[in-house]
C-alpha atoms as a PDB file:
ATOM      1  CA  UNK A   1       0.000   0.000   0.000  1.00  0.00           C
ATOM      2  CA  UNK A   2       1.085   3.252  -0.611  1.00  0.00           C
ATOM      3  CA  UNK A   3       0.205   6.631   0.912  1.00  0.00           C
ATOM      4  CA  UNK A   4       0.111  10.268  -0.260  1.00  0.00           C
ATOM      5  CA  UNK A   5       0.143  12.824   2.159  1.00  0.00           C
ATOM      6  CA  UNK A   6      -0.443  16.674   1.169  1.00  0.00           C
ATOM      7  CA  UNK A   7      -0.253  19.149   3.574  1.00  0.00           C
ATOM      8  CA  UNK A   8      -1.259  22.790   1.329  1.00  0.00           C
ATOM      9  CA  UNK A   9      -0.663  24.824   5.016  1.00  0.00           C
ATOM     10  CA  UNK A  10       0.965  23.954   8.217  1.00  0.00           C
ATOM     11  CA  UNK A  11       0.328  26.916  10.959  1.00  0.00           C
ATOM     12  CA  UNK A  12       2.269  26.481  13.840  1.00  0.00           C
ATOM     13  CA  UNK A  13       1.431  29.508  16.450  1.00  0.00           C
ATOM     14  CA  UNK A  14       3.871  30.768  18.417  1.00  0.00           C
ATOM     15  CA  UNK A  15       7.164  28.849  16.853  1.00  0.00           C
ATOM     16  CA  UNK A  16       9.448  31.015  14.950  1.00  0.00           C
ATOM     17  CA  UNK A  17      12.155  29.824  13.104  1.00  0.00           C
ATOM     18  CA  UNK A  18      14.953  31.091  11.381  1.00  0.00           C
ATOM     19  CA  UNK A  19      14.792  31.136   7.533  1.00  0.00           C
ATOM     20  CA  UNK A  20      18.167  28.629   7.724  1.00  0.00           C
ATOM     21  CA  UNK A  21      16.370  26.270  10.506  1.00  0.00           C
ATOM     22  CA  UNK A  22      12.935  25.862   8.313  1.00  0.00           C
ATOM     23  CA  UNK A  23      15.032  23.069   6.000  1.00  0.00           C
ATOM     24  CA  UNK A  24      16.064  21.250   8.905  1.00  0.00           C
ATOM     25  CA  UNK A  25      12.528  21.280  10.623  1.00  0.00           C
ATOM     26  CA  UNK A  26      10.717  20.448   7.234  1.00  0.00           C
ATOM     27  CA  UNK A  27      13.473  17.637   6.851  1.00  0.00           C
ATOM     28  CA  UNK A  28      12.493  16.025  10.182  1.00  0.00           C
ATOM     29  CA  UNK A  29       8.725  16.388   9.925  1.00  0.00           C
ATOM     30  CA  UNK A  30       8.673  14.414   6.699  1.00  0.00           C
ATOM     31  CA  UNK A  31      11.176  12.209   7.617  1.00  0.00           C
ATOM     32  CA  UNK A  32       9.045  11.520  11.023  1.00  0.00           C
ATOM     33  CA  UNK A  33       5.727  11.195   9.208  1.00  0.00           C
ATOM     34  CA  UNK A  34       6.779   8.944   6.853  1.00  0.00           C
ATOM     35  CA  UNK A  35       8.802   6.578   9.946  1.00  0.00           C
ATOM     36  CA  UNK A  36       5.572   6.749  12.315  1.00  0.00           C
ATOM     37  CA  UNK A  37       2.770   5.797   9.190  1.00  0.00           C
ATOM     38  CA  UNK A  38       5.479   2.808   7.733  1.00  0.00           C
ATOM     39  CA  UNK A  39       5.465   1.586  11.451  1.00  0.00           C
ATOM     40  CA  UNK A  40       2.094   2.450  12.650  1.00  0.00           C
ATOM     41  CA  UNK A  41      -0.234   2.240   9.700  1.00  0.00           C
ATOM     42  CA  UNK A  42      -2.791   4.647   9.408  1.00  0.00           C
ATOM     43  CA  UNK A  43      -6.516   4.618  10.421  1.00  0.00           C
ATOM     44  CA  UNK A  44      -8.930   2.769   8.243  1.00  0.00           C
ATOM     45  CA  UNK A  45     -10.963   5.961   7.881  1.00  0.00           C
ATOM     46  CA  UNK A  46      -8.490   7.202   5.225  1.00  0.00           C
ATOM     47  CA  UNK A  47      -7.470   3.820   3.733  1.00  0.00           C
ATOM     48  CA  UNK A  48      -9.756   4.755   0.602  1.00  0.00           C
ATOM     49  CA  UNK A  49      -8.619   8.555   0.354  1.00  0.00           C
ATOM     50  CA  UNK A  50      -9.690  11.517   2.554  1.00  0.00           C
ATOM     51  CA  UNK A  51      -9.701  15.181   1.962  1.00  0.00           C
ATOM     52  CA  UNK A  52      -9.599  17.171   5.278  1.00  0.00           C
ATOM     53  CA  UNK A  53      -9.959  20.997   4.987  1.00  0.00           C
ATOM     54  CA  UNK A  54      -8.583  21.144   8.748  1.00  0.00           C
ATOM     55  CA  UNK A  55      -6.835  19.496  11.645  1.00  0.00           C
ATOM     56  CA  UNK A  56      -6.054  20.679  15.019  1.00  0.00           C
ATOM     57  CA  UNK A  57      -3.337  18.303  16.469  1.00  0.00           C
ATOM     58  CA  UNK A  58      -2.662  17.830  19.693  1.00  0.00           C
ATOM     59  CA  UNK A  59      -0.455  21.007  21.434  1.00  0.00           C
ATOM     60  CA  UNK A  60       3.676  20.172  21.261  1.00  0.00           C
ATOM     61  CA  UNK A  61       5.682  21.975  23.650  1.00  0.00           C
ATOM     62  CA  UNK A  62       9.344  22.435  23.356  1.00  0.00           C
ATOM     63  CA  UNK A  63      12.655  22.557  25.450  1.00  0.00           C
ATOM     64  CA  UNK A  64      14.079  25.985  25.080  1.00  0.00           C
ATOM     65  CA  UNK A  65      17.552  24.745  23.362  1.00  0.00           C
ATOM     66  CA  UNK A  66      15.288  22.240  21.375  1.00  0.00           C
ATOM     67  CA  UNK A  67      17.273  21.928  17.609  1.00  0.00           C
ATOM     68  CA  UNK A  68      14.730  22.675  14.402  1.00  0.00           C
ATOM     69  CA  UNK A  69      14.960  18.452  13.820  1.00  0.00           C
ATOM     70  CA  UNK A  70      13.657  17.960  17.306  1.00  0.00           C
ATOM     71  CA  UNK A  71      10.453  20.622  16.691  1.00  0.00           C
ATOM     72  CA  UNK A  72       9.570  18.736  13.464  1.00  0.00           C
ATOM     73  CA  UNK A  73       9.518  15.528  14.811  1.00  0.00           C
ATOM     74  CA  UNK A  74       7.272  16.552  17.701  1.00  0.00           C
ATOM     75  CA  UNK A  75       4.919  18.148  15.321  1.00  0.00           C
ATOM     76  CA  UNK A  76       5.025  15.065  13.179  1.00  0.00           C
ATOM     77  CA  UNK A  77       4.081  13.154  16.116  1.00  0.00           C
ATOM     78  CA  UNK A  78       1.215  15.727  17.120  1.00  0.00           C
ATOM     79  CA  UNK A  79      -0.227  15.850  13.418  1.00  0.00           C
ATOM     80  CA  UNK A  80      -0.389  11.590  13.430  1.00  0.00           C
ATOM     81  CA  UNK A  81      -2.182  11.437  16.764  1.00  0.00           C
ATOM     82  CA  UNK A  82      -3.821  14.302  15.165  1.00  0.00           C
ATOM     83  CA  UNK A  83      -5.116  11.918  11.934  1.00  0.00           C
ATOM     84  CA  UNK A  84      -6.869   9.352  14.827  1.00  0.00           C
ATOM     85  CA  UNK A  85      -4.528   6.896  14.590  1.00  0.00           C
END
């Protein structure tokens, strides 16, 4: 099985990043994504395709000296709980 994710706008309030940090976070909250749904599946309500117009995941909090890689990880954790898996 394969699966397509598109995400058109992520809004994250309150997190700014440098220009030079957004690759890194980006990087790591694709690279996350991808690990958790190869490991974890994904919830039968989207196994035949799904268009959501929103989602509000779960809040992520952050260390203060937490690296870009770390924040997108956390938020790719927080948007797959977010999916209902």
């Amino acid at each position: 099985m394969s699966v397509r994710l598109h995400i058109d706008r992520l809004v994250l309030d309150g997190l700014a990043l440098a220009p030079a940090d957004r690759a890194h976070f980006v990087a790591a909250l694709e690279s996350e994504l991808a690990r958790l749904v190869a490991d974890g599946g994904i919830s039968p309500a989207f196994a035949n395709g799904i268009a959501m117009p929103s989602l509000r995941a779960p809040e992520v909090t952050f260390a203060p000296d937490a690296k870009p890689s770390q924040m997108g990880a956390a938020v790719a954790g927080a948007l797959y709980r977010g999916v209902g898996r």
